[in-house]
PDB file of N, CA and C in Angstrom:
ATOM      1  N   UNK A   1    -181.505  73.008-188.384  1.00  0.00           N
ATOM      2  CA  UNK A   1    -180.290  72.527-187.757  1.00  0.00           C
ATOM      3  C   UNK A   1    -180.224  72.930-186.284  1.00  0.00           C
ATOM      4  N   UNK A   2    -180.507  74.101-185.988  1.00  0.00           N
ATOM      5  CA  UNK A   2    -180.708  74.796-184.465  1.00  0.00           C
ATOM      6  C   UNK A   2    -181.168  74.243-183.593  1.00  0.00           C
ATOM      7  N   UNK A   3    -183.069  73.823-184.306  1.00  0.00           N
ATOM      8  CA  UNK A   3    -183.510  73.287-183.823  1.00  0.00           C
ATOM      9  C   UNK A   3    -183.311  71.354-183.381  1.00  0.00           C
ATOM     10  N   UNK A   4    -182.646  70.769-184.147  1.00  0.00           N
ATOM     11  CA  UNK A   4    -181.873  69.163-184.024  1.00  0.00           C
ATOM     12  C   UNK A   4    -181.248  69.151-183.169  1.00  0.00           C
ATOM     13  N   UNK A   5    -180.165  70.688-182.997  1.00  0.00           N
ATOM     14  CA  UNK A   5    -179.055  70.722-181.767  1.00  0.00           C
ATOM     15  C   UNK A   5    -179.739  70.688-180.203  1.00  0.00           C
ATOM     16  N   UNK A   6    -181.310  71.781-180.446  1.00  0.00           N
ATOM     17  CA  UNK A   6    -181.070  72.103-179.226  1.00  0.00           C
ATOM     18  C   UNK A   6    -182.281  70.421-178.516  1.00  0.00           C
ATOM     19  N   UNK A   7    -182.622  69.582-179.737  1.00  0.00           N
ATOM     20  CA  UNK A   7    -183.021  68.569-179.214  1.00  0.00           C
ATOM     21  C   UNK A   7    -182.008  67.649-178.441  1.00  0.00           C
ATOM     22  N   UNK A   8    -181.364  67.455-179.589  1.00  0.00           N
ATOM     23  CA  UNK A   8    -179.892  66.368-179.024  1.00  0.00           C
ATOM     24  C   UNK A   8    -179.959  66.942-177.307  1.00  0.00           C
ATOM     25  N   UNK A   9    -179.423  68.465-177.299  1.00  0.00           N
ATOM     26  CA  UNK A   9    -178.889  68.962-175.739  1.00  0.00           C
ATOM     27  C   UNK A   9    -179.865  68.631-174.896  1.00  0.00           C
ATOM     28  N   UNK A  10    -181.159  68.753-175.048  1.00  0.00           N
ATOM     29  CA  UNK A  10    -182.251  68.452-173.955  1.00  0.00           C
ATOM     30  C   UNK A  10    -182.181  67.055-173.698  1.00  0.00           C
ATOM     31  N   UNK A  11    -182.167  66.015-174.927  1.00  0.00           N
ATOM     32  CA  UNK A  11    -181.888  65.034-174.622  1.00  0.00           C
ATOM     33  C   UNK A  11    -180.409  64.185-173.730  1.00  0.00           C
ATOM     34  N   UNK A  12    -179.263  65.005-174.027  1.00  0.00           N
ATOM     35  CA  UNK A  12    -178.220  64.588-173.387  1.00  0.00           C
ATOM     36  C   UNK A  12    -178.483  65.252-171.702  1.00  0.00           C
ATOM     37  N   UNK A  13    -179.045  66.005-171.602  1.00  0.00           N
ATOM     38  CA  UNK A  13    -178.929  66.713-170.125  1.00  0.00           C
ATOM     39  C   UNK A  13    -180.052  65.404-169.580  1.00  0.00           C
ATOM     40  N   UNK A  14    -181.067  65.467-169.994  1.00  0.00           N
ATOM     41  CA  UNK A  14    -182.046  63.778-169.309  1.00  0.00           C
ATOM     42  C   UNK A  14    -181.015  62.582-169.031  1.00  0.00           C
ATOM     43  N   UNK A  15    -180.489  62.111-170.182  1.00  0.00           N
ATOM     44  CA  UNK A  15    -178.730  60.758-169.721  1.00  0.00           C
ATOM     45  C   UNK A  15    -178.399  60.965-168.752  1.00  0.00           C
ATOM     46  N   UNK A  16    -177.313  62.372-168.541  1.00  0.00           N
ATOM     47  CA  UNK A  16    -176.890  62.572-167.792  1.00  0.00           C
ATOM     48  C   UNK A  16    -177.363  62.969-166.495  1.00  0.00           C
ATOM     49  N   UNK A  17    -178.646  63.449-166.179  1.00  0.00           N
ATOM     50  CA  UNK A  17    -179.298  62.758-164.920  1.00  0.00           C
ATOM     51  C   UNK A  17    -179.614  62.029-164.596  1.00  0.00           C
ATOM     52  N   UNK A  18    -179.836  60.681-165.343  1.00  0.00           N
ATOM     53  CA  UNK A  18    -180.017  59.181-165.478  1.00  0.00           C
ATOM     54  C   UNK A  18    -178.667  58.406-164.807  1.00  0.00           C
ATOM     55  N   UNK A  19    -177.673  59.525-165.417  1.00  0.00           N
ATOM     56  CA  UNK A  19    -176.172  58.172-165.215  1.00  0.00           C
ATOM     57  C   UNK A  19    -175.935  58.970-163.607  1.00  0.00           C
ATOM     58  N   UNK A  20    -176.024  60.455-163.158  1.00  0.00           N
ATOM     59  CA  UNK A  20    -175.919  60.650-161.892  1.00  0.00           C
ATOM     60  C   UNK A  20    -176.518  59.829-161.000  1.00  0.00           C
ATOM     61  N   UNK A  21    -177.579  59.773-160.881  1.00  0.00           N
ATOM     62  CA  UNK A  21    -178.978  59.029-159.983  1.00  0.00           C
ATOM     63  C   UNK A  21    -178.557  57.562-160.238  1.00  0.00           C
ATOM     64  N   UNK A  22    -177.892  57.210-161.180  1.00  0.00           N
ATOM     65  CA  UNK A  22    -177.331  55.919-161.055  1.00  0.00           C
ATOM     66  C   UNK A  22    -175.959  55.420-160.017  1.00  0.00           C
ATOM     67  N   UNK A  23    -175.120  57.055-160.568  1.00  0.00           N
ATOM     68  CA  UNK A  23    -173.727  56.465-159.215  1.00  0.00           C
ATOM     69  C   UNK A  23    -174.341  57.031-158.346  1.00  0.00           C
ATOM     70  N   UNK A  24    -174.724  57.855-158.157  1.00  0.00           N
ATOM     71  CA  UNK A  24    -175.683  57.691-156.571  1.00  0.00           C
ATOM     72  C   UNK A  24    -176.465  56.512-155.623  1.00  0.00           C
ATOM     73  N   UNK A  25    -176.978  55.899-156.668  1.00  0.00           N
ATOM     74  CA  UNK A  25    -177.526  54.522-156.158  1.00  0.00           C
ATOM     75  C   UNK A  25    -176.745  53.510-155.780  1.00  0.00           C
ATOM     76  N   UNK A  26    -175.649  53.566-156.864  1.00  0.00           N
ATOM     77  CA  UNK A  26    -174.242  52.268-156.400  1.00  0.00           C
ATOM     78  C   UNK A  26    -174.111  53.065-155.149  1.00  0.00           C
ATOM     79  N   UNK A  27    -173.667  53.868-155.019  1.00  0.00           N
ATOM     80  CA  UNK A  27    -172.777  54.094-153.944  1.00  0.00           C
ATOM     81  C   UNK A  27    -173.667  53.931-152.973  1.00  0.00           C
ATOM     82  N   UNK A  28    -175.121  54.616-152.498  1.00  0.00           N
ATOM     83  CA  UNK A  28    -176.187  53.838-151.551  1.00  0.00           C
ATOM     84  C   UNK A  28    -176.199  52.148-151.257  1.00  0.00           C
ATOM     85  N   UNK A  29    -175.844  51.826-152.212  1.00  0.00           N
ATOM     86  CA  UNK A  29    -175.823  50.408-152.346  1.00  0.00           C
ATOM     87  C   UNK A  29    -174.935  49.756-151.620  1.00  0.00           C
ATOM     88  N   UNK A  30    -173.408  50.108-151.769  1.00  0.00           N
ATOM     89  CA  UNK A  30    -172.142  49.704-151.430  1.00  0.00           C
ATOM     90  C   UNK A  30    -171.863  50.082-149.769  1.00  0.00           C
ATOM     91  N   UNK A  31    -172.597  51.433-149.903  1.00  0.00           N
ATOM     92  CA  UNK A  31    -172.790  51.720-147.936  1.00  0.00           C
ATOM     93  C   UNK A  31    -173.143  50.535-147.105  1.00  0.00           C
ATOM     94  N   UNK A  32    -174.046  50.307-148.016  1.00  0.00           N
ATOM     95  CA  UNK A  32    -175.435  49.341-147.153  1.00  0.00           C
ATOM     96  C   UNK A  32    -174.617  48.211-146.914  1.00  0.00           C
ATOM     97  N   UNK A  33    -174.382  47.901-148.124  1.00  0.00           N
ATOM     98  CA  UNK A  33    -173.541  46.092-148.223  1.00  0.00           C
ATOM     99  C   UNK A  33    -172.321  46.684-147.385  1.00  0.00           C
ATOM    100  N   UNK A  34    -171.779  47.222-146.594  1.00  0.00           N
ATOM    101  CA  UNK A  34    -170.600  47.531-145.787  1.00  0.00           C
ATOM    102  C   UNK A  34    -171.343  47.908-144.732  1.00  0.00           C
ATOM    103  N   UNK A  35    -172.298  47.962-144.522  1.00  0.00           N
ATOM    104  CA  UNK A  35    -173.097  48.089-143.088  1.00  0.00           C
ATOM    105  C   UNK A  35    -173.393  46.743-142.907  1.00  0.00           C
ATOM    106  N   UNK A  36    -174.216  46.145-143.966  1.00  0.00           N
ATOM    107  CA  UNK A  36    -174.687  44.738-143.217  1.00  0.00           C
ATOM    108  C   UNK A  36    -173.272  43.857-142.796  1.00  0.00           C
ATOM    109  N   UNK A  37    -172.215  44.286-143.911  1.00  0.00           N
ATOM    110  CA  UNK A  37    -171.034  43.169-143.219  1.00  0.00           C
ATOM    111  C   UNK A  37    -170.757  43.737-142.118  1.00  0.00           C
ATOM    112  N   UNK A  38    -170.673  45.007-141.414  1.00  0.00           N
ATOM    113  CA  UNK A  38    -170.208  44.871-140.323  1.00  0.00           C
ATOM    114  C   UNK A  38    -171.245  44.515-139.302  1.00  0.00           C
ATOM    115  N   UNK A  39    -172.493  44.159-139.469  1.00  0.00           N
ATOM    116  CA  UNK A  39    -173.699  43.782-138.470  1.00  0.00           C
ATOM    117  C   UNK A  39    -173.423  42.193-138.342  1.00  0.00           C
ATOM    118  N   UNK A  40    -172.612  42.044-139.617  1.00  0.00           N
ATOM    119  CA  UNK A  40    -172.876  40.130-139.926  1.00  0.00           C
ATOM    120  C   UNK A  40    -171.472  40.027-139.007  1.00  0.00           C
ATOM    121  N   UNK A  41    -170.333  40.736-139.350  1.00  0.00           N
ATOM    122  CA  UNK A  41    -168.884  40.600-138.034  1.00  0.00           C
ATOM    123  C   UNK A  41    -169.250  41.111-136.926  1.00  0.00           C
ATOM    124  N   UNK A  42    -170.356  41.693-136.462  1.00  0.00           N
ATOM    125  CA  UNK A  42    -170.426  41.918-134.489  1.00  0.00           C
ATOM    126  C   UNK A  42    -171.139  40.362-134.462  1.00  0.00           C
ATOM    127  N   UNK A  43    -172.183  39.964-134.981  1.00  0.00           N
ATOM    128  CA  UNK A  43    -172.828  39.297-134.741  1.00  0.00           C
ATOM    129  C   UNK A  43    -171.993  37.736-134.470  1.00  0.00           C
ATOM    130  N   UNK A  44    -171.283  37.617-135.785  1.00  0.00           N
ATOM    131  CA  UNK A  44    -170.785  36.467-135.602  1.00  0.00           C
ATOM    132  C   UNK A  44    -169.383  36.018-134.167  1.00  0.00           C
ATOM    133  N   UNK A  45    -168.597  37.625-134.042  1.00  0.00           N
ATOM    134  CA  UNK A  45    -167.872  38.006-132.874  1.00  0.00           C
ATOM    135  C   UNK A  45    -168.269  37.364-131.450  1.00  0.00           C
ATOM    136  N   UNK A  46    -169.836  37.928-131.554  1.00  0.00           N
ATOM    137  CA  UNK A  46    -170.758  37.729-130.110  1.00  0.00           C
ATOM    138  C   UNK A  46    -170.579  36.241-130.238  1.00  0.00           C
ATOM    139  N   UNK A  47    -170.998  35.304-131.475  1.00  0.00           N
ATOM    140  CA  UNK A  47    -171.483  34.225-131.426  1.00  0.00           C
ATOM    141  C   UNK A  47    -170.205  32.824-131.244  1.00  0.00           C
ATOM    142  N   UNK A  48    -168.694  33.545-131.696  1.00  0.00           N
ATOM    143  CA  UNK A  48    -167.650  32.916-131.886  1.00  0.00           C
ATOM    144  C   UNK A  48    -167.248  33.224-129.805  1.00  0.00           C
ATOM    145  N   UNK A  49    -167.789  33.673-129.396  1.00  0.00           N
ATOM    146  CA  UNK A  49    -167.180  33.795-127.960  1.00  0.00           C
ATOM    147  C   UNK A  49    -167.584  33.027-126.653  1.00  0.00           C
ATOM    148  N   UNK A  50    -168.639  32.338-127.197  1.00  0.00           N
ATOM    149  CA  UNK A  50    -169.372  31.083-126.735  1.00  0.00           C
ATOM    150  C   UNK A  50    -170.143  31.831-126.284  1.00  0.00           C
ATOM    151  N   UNK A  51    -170.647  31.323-125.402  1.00  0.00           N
ATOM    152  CA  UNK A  51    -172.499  31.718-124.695  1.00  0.00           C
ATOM    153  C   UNK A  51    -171.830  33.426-123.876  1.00  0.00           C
ATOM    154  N   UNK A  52    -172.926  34.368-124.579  1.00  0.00           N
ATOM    155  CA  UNK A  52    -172.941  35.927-124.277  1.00  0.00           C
ATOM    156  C   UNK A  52    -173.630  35.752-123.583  1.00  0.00           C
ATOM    157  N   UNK A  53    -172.508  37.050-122.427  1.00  0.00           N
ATOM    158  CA  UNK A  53    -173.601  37.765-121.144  1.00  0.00           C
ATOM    159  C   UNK A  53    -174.435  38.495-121.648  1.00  0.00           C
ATOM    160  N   UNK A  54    -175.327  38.590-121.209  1.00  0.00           N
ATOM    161  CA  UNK A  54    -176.663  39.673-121.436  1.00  0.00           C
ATOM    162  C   UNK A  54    -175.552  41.103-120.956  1.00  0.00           C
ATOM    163  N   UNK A  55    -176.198  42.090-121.738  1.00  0.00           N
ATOM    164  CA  UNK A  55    -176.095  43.290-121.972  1.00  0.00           C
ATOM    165  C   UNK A  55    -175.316  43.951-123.296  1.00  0.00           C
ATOM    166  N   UNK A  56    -174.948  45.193-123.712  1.00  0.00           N
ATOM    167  CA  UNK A  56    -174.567  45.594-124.338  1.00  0.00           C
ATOM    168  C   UNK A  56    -173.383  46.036-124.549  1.00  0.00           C
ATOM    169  N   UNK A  57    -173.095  46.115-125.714  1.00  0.00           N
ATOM    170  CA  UNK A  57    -171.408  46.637-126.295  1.00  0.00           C
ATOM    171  C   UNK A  57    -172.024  47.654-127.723  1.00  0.00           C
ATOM    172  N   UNK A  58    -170.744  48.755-128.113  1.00  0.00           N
ATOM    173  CA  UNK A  58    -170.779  49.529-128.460  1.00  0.00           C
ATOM    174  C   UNK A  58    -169.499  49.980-128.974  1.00  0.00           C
ATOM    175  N   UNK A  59    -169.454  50.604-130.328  1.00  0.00           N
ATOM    176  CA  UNK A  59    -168.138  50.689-131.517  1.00  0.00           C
ATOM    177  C   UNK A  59    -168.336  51.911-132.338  1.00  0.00           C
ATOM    178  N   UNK A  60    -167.257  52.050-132.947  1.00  0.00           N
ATOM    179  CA  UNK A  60    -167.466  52.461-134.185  1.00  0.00           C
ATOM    180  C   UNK A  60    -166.384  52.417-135.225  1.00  0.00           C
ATOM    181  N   UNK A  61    -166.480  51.784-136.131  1.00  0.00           N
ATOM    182  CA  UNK A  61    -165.718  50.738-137.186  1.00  0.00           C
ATOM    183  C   UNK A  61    -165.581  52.063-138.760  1.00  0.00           C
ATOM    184  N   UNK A  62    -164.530  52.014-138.706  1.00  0.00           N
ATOM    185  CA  UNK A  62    -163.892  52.761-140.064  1.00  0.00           C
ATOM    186  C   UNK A  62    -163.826  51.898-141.214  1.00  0.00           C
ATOM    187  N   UNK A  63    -164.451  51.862-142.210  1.00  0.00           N
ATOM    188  CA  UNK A  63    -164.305  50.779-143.212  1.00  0.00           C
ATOM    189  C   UNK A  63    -164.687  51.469-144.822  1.00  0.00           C
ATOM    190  N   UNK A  64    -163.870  51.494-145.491  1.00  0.00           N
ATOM    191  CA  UNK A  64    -163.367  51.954-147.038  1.00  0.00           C
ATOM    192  C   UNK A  64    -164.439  53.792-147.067  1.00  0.00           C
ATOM    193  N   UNK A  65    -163.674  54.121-146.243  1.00  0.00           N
ATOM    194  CA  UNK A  65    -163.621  55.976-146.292  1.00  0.00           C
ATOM    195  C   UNK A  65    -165.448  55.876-145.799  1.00  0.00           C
ATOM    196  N   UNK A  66    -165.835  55.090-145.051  1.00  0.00           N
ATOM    197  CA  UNK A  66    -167.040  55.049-144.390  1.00  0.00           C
ATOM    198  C   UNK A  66    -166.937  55.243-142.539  1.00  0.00           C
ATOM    199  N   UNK A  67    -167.945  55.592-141.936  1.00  0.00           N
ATOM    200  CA  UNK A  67    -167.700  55.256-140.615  1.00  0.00           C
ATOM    201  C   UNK A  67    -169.202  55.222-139.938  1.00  0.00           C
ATOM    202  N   UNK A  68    -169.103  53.485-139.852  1.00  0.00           N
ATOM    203  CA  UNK A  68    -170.190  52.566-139.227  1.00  0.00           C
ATOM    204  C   UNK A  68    -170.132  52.978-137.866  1.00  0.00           C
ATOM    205  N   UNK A  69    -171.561  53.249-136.512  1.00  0.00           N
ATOM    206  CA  UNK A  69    -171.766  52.934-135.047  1.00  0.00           C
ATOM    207  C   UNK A  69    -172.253  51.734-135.099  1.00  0.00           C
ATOM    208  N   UNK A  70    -172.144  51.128-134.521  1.00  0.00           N
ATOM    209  CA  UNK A  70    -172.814  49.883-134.220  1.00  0.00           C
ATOM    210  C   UNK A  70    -172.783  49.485-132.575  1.00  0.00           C
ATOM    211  N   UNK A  71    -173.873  48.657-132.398  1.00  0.00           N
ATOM    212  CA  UNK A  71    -174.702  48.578-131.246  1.00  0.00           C
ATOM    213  C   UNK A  71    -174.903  46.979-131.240  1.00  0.00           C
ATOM    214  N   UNK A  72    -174.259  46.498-130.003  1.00  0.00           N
ATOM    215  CA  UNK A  72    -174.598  44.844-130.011  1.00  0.00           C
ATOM    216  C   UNK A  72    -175.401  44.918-129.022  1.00  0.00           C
ATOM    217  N   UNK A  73    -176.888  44.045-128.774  1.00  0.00           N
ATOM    218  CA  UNK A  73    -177.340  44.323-127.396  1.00  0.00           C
ATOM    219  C   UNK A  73    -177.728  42.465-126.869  1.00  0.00           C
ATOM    220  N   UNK A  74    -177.415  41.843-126.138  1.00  0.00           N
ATOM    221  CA  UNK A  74    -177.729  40.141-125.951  1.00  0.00           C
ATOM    222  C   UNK A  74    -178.695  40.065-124.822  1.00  0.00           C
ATOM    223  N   UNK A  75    -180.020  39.926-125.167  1.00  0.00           N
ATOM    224  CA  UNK A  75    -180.882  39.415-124.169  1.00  0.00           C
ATOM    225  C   UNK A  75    -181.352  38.095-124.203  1.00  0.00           C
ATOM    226  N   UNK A  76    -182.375  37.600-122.949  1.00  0.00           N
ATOM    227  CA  UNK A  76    -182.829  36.201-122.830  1.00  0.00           C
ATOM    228  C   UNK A  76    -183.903  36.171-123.528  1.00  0.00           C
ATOM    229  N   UNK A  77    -184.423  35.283-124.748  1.00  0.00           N
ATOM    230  CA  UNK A  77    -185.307  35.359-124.674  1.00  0.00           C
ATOM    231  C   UNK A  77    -186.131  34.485-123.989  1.00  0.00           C
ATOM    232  N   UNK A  78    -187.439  35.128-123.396  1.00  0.00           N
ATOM    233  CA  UNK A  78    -188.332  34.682-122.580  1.00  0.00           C
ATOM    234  C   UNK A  78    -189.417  33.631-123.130  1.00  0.00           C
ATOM    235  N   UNK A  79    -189.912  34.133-124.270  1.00  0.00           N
ATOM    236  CA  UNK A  79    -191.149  33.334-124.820  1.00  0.00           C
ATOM    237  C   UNK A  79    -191.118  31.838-124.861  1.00  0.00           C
ATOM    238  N   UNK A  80    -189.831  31.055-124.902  1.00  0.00           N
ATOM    239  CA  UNK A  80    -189.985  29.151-124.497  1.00  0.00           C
ATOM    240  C   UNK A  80    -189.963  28.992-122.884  1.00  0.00           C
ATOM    241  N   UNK A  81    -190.479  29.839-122.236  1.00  0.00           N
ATOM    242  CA  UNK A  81    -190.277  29.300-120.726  1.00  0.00           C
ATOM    243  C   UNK A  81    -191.383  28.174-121.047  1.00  0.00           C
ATOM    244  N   UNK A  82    -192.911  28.711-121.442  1.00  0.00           N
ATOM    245  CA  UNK A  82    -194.089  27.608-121.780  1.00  0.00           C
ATOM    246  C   UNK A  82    -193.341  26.274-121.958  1.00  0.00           C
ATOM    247  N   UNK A  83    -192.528  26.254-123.317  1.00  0.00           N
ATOM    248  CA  UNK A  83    -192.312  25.183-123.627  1.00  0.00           C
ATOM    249  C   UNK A  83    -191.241  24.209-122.471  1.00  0.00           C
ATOM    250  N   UNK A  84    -190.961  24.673-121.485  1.00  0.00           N
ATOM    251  CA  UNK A  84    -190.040  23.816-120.796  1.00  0.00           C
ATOM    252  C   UNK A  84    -188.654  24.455-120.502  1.00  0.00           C
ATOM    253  N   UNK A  85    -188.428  25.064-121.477  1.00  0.00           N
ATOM    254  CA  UNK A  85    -186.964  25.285-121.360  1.00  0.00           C
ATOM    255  C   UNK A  85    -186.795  26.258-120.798  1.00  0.00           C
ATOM    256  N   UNK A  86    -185.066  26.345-119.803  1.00  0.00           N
ATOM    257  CA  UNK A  86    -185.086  27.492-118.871  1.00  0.00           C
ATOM    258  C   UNK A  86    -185.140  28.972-119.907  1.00  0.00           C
ATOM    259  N   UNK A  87    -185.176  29.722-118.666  1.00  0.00           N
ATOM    260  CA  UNK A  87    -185.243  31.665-119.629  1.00  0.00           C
ATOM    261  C   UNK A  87    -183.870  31.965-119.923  1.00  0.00           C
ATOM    262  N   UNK A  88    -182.566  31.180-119.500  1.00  0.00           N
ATOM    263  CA  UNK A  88    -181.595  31.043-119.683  1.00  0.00           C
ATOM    264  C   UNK A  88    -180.949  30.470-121.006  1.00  0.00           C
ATOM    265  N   UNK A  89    -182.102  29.664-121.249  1.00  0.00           N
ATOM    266  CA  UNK A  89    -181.196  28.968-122.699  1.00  0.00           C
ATOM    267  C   UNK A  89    -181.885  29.582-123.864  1.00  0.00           C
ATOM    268  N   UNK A  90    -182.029  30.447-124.155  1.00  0.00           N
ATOM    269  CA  UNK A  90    -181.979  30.855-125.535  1.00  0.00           C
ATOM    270  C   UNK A  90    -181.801  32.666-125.281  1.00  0.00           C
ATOM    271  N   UNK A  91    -180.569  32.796-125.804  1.00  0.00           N
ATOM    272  CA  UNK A  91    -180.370  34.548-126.069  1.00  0.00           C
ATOM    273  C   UNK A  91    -180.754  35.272-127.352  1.00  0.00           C
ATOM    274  N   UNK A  92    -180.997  36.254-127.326  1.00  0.00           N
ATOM    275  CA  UNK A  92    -181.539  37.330-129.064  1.00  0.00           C
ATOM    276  C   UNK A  92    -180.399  38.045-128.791  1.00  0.00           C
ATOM    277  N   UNK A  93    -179.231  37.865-129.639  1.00  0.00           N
ATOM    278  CA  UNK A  93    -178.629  39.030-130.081  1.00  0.00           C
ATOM    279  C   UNK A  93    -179.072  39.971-131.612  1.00  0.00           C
ATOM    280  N   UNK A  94    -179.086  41.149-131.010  1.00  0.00           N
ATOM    281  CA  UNK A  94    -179.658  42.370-132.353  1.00  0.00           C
ATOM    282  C   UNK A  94    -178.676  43.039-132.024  1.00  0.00           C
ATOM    283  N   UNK A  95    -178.244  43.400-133.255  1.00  0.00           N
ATOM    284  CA  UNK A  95    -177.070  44.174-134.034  1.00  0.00           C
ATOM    285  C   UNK A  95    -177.191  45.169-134.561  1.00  0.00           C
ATOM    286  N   UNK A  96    -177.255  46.702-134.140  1.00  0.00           N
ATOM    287  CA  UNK A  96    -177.709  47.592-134.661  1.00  0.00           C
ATOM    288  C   UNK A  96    -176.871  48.698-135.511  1.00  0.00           C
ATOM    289  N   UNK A  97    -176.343  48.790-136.759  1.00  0.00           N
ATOM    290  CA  UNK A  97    -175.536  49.618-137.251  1.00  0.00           C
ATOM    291  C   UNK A  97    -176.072  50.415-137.890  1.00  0.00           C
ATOM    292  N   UNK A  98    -175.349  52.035-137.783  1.00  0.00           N
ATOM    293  CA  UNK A  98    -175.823  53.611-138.089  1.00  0.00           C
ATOM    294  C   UNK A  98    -174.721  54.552-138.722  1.00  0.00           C
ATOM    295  N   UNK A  99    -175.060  55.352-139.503  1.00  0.00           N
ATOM    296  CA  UNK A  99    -174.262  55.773-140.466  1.00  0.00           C
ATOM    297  C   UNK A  99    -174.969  57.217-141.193  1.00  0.00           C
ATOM    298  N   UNK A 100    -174.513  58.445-141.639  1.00  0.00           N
ATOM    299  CA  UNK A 100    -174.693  59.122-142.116  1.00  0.00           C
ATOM    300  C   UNK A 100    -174.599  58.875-143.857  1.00  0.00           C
ATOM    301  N   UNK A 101    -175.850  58.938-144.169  1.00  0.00           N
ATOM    302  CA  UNK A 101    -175.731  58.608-145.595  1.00  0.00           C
ATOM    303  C   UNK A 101    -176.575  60.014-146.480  1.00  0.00           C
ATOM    304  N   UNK A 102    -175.604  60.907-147.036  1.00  0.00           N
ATOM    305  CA  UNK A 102    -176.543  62.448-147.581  1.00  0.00           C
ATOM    306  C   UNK A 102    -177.760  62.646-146.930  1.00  0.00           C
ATOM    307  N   UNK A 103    -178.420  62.775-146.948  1.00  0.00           N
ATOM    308  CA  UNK A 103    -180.107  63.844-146.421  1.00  0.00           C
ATOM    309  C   UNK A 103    -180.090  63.402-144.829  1.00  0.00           C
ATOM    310  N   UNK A 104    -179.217  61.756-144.374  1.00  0.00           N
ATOM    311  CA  UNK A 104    -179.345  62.100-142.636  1.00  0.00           C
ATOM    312  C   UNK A 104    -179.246  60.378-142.653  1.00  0.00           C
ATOM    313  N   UNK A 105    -179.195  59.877-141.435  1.00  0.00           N
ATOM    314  CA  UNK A 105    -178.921  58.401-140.893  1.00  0.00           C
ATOM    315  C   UNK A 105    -179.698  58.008-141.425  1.00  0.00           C
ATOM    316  N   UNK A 106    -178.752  56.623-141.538  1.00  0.00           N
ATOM    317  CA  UNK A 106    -179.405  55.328-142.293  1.00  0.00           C
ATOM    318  C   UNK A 106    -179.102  54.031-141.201  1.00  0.00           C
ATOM    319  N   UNK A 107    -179.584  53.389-141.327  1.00  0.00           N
ATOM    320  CA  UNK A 107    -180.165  52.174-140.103  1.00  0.00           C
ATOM    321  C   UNK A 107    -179.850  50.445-140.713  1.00  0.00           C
ATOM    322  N   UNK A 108    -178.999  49.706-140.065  1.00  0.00           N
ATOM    323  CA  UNK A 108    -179.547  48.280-140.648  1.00  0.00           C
ATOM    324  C   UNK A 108    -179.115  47.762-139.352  1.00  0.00           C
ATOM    325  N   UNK A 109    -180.632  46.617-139.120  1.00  0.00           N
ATOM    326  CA  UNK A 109    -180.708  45.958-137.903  1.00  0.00           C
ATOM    327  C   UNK A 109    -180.278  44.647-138.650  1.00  0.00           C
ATOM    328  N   UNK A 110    -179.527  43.563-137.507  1.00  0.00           N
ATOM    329  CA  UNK A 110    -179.090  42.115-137.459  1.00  0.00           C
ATOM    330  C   UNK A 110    -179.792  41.804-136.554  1.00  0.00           C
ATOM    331  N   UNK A 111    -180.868  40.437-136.026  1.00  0.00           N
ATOM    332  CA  UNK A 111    -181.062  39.926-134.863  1.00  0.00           C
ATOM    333  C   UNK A 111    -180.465  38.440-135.063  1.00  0.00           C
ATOM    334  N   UNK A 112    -180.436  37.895-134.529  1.00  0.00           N
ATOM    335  CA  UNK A 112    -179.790  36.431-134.598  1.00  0.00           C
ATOM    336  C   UNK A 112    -180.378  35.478-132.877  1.00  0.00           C
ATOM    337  N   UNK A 113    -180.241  34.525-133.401  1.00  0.00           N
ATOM    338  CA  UNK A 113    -180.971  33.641-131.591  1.00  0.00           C
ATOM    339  C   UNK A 113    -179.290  32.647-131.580  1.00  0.00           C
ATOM    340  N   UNK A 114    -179.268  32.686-130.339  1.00  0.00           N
ATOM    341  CA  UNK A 114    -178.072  31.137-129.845  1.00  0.00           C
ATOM    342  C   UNK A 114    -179.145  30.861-128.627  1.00  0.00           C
ATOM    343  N   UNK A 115    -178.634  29.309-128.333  1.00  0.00           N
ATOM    344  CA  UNK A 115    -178.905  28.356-128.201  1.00  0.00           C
ATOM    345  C   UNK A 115    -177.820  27.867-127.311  1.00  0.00           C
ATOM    346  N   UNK A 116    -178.177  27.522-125.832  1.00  0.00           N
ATOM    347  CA  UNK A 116    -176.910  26.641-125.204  1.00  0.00           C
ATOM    348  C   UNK A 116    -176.948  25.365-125.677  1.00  0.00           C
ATOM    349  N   UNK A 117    -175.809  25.383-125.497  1.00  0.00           N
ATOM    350  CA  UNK A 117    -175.525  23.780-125.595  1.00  0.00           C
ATOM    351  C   UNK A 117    -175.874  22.889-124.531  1.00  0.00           C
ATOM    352  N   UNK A 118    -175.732  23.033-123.655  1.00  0.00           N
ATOM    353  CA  UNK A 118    -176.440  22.288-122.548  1.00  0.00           C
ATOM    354  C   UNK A 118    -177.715  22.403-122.294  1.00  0.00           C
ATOM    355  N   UNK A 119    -178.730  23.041-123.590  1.00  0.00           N
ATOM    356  CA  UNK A 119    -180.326  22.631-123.210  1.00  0.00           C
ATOM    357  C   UNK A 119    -180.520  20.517-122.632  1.00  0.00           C
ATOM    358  N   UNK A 120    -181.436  20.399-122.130  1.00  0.00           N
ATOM    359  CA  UNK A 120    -181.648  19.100-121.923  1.00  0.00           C
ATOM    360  C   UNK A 120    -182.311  18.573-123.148  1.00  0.00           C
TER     361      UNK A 120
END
């Protein structure tokens, strides 16, 4: 009988590091998905304001007992000059959001391209 008990216990202490390492993971999870939405709201911000100046902007967003930095940076990109088009009409915005997540920062990049409207 001693011996049945002290199986069961070895076995319940393994579960129960199973079900920890599990809400640990949701909650890694739920960070992340609240990081990328706030990379997907700078991004779309930049993009709802019509054609961005080049350079950078900089935040930091409080969202459900979390606290996101985030980093917008809008450059030209260069590589279609070949094709014709000015160095003016196409920008890279990258979206960089940072966050303390247990053992040390965690990272999720957004890049996105616009496009003037007045290409020819």
């Amino acid at each position: 009988m001693i011996a049945a008990l002290a199986i069961v216990s070895i076995s319940l202490l393994g579960l129960l590091e199973l079900h920890l390492t599990s809400v640990r993971m949701t909650d890694t999870a739920r960070t992340t998905a609240l990081a990328v939405l706030v990379a997907q709201e700078k991004a779309v911000e930049t993009a709802a304001g019509g054609w961005p100046a080049i350079g950078a902007k900089s935040g930091v967003v409080d969202m459900d007992g979390s606290q996101f930095n985030w980093r917008t940076e809008v450059t030209n990109l260069d590589s279609l000059a070949s094709c014709g088009l000015a160095r003016s009409a196409l920008r890279q915005v990258c979206v960089n959001v940072t966050w303390r997540d247990g053992a040390g920062p965690r990272t999720v990049e957004m890049t996105t391209y616009l496009a003037d409207h007045k290409i020819p």
